[in-house]
PDB file of N, CA and C in Angstrom:
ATOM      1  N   UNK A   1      20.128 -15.494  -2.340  1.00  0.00           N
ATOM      2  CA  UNK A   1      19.004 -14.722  -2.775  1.00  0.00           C
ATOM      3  C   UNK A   1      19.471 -13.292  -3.025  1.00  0.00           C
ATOM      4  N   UNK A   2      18.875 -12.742  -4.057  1.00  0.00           N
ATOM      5  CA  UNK A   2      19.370 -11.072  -4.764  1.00  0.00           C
ATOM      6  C   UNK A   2      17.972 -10.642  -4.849  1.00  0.00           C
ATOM      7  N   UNK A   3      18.202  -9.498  -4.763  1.00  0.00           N
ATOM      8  CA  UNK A   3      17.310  -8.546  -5.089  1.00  0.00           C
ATOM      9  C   UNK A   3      17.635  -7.693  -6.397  1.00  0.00           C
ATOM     10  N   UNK A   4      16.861  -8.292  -7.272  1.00  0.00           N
ATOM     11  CA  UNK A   4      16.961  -7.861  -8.575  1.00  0.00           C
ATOM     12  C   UNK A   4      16.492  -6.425  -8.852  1.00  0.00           C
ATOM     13  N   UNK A   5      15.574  -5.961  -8.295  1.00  0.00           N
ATOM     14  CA  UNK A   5      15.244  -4.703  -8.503  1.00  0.00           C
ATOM     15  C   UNK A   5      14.460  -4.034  -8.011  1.00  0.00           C
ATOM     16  N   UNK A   6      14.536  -2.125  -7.197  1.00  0.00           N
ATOM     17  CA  UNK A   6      13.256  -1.644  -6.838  1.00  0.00           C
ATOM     18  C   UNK A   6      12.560  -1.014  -7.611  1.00  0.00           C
ATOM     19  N   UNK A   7      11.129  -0.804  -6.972  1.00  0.00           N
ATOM     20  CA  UNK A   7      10.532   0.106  -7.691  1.00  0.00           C
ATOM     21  C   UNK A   7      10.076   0.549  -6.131  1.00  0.00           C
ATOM     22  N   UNK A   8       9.806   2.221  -6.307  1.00  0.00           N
ATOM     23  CA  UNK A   8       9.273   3.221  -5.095  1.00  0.00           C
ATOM     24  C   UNK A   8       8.546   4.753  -6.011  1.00  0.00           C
ATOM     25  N   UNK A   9       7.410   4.048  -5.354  1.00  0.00           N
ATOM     26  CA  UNK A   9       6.305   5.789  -5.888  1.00  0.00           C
ATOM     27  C   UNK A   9       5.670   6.007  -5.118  1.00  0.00           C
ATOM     28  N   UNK A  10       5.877   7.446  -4.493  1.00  0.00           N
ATOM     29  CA  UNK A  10       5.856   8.411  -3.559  1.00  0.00           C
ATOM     30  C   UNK A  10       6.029   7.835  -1.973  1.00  0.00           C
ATOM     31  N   UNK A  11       6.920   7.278  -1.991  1.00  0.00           N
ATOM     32  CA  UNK A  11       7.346   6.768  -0.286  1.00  0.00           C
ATOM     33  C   UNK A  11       7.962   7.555   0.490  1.00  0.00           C
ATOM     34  N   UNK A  12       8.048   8.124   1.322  1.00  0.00           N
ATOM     35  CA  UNK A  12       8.545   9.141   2.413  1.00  0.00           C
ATOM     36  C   UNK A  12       8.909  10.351   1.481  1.00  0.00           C
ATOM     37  N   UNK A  13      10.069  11.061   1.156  1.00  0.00           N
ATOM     38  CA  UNK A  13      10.695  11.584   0.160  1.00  0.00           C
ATOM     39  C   UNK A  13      10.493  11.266  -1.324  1.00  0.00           C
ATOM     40  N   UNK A  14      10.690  10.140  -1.332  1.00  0.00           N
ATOM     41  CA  UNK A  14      10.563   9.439  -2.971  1.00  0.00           C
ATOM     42  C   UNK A  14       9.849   9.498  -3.439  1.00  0.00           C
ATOM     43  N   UNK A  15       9.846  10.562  -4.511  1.00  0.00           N
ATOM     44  CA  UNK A  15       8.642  10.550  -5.592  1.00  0.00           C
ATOM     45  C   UNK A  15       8.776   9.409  -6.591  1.00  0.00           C
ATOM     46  N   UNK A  16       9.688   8.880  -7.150  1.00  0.00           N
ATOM     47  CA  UNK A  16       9.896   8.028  -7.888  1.00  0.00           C
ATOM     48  C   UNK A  16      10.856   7.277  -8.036  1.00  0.00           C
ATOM     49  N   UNK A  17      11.480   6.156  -8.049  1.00  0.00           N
ATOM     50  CA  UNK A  17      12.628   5.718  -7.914  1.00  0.00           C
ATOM     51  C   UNK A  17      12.289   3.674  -8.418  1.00  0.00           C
ATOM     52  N   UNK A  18      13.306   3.880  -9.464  1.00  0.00           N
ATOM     53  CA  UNK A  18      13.514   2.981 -10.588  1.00  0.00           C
ATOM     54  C   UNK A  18      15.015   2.252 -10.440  1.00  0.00           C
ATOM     55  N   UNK A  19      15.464   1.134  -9.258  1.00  0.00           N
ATOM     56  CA  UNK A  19      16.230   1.310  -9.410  1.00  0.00           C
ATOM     57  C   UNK A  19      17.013  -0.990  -9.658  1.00  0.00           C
ATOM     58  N   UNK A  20      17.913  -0.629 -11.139  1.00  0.00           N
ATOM     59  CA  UNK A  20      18.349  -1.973 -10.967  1.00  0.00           C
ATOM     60  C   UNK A  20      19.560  -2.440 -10.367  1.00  0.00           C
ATOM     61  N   UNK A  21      19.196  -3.646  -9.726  1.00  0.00           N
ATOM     62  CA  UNK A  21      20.667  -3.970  -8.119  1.00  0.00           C
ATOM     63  C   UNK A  21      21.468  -5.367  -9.378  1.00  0.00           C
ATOM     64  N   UNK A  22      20.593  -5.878 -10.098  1.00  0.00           N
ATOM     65  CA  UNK A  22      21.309  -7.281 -10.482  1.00  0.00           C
ATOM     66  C   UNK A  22      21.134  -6.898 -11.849  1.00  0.00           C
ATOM     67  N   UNK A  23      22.349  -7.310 -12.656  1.00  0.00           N
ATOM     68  CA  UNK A  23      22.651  -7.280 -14.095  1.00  0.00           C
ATOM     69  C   UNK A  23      22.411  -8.322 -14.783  1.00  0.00           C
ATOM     70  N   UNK A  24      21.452  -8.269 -16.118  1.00  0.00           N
ATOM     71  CA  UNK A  24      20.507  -9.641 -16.691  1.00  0.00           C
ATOM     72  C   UNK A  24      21.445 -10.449 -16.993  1.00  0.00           C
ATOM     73  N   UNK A  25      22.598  -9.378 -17.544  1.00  0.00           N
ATOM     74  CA  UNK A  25      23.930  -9.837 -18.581  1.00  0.00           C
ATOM     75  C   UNK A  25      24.636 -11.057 -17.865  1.00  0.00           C
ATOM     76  N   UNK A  26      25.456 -10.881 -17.109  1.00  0.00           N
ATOM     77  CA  UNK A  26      25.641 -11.675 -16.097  1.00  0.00           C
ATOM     78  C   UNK A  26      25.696 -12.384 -14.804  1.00  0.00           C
ATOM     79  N   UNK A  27      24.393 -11.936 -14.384  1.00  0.00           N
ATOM     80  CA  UNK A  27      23.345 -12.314 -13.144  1.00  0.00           C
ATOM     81  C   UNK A  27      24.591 -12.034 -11.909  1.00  0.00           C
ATOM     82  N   UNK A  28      25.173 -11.240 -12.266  1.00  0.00           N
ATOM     83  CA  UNK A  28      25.949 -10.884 -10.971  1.00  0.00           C
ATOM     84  C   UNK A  28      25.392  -9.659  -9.748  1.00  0.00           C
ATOM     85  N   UNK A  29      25.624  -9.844  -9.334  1.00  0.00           N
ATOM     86  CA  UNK A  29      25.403  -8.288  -8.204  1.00  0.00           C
ATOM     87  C   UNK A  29      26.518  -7.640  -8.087  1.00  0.00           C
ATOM     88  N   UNK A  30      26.211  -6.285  -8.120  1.00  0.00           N
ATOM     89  CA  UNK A  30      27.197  -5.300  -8.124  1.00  0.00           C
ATOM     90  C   UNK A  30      27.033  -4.388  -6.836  1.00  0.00           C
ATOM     91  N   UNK A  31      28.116  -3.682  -6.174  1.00  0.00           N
ATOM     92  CA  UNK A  31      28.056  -3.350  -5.035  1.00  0.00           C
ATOM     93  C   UNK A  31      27.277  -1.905  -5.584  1.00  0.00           C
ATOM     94  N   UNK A  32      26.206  -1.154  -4.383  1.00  0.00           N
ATOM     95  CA  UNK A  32      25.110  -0.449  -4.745  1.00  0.00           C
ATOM     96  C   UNK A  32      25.845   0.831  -3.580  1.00  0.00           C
ATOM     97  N   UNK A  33      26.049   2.074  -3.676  1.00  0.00           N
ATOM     98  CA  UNK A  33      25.884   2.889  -2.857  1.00  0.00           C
ATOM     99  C   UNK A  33      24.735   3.802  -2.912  1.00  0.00           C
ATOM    100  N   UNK A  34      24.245   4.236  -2.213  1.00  0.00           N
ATOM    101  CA  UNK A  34      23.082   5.632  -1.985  1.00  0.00           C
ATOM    102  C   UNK A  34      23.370   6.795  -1.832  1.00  0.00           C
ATOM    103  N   UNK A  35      23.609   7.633  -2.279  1.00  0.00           N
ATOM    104  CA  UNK A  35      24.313   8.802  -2.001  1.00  0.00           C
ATOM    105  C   UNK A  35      23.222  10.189  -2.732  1.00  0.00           C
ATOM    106  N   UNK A  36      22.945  10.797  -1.336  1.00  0.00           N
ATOM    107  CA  UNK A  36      21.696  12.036  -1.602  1.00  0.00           C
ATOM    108  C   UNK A  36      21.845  13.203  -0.297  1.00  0.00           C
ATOM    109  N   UNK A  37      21.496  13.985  -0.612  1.00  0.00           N
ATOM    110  CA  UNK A  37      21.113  15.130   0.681  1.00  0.00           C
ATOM    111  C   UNK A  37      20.523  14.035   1.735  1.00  0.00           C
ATOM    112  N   UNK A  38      20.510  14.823   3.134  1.00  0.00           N
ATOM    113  CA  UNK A  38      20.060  14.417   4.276  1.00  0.00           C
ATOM    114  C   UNK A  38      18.338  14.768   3.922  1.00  0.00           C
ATOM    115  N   UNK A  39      17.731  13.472   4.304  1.00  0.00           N
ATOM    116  CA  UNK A  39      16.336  13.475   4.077  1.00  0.00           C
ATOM    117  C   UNK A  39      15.589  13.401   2.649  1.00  0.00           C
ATOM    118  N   UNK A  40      16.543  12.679   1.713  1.00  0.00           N
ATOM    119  CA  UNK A  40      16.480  12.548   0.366  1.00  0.00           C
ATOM    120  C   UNK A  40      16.023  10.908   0.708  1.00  0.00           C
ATOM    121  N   UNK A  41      15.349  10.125   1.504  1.00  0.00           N
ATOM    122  CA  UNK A  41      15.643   9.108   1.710  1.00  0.00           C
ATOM    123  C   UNK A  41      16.344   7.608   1.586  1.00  0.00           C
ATOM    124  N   UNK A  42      17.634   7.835   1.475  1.00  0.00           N
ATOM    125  CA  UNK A  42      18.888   6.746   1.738  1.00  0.00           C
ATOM    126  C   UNK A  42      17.747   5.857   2.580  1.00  0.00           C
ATOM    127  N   UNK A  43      17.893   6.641   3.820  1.00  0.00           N
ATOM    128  CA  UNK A  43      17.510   5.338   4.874  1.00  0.00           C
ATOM    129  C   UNK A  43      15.972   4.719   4.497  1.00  0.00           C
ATOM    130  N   UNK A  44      15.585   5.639   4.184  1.00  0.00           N
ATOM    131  CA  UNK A  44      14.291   4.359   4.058  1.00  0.00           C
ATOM    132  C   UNK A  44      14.256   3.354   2.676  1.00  0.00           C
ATOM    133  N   UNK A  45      15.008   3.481   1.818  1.00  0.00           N
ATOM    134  CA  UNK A  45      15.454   2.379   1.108  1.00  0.00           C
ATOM    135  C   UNK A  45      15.845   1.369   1.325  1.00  0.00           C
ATOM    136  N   UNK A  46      17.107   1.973   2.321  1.00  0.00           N
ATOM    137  CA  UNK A  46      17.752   0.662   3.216  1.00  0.00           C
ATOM    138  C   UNK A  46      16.929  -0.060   4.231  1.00  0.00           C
ATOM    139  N   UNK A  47      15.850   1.047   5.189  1.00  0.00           N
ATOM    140  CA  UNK A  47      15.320   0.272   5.682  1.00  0.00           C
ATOM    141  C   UNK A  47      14.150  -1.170   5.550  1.00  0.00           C
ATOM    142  N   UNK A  48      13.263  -0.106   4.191  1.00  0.00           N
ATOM    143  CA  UNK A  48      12.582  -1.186   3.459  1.00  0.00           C
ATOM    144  C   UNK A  48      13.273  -2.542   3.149  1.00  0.00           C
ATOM    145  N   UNK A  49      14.636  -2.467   2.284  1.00  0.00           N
ATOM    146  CA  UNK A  49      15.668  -4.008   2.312  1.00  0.00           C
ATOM    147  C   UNK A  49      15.606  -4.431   3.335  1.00  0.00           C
ATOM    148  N   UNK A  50      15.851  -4.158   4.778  1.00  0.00           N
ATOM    149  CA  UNK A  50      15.950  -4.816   5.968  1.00  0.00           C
ATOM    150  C   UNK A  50      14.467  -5.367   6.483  1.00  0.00           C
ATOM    151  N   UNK A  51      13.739  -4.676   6.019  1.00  0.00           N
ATOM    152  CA  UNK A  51      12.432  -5.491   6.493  1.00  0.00           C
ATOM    153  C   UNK A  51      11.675  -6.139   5.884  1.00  0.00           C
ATOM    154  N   UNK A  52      12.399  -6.323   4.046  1.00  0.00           N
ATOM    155  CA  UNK A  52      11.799  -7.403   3.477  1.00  0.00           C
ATOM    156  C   UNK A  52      12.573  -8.709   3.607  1.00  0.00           C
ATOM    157  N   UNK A  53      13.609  -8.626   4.049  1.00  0.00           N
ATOM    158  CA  UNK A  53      14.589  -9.266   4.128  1.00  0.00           C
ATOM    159  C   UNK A  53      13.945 -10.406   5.791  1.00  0.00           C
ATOM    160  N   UNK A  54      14.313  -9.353   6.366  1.00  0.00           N
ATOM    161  CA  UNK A  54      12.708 -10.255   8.115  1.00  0.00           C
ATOM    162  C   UNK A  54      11.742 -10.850   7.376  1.00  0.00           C
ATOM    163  N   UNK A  55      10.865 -10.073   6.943  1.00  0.00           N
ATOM    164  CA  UNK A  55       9.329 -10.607   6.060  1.00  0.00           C
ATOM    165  C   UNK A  55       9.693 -12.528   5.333  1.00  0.00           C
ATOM    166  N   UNK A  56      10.349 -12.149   5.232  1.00  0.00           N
ATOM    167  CA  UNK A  56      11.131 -13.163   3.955  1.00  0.00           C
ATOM    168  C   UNK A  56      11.497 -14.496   5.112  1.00  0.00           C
ATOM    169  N   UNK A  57      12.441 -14.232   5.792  1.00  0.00           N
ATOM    170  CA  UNK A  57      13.334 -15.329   6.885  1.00  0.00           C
ATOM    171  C   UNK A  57      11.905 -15.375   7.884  1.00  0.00           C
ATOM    172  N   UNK A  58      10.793 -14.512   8.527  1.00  0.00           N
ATOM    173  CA  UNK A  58      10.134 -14.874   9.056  1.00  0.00           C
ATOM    174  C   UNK A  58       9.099 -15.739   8.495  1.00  0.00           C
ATOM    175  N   UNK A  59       8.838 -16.035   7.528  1.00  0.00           N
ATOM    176  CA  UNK A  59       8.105 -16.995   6.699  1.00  0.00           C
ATOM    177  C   UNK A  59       8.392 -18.320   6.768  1.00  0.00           C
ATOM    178  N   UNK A  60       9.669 -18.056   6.773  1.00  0.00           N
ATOM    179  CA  UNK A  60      10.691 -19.456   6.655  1.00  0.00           C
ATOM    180  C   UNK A  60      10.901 -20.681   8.045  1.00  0.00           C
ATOM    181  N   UNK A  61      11.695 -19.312   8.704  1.00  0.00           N
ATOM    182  CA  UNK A  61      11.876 -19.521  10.449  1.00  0.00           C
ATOM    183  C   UNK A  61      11.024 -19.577  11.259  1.00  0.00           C
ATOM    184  N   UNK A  62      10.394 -20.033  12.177  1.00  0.00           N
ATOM    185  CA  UNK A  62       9.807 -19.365  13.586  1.00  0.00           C
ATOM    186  C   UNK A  62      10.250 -18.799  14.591  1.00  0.00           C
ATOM    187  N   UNK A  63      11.843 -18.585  14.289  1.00  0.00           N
ATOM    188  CA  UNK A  63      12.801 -18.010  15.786  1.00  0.00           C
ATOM    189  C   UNK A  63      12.970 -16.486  15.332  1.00  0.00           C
ATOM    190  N   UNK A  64      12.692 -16.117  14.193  1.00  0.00           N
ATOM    191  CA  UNK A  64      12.640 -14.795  13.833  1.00  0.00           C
ATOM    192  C   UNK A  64      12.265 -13.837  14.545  1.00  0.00           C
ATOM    193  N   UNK A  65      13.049 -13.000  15.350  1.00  0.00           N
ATOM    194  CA  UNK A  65      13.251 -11.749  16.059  1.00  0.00           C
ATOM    195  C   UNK A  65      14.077 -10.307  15.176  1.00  0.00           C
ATOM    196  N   UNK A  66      12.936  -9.329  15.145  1.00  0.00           N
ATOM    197  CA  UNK A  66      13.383  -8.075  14.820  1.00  0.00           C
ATOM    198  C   UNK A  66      14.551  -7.005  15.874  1.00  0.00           C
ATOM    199  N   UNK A  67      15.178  -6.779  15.528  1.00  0.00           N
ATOM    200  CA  UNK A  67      16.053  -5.915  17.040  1.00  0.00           C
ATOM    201  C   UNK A  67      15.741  -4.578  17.056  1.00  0.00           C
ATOM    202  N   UNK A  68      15.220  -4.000  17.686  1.00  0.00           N
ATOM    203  CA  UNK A  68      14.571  -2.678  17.819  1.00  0.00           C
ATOM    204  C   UNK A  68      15.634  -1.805  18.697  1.00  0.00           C
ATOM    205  N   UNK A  69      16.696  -0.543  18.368  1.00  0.00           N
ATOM    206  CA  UNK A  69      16.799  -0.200  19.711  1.00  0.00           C
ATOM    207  C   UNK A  69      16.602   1.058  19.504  1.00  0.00           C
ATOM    208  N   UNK A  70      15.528   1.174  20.842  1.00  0.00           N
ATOM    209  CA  UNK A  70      14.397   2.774  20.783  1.00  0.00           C
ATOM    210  C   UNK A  70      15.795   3.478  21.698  1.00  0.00           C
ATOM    211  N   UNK A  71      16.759   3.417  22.068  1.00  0.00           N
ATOM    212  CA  UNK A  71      17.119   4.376  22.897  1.00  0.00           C
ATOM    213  C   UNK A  71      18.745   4.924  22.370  1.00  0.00           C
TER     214      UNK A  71
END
């Protein structure tokens, strides 16, 4: 499974963000870096992937556990 593409309007930092991960041409995936000022939100991009990614396997699974570590 790929993630073909985001879209983000006005999420934490992000006013707008258009962005394609998979190429139509040859349905490959290409490796993606993020690269912005601190608080340009990298992480909540990444984090959103990680929790659609749960959303997704918890649908599937019932043993689905999130790992939280608050400390």
């Amino acid at each position: 499974m790929y993630i073909e593409e985001l879209h983000y309007i006005n999420v934490g930092p992000i006013g707008r963000a258009d962005i394609i991960l998979l190429d139509k041409i040859d349905a490959k995936p290409k490796p993606i870096i993020f690269v912005g000022k601190n608080g340009s939100g990298k992480s909540i991009l990444l984090s959103n992937i990680v929790d659609c990614f749960y959303e997704i396997a918890r649908k599937k699974y019932n043993n689905v556990v999130q790992y939280r570590d608050d400390g």
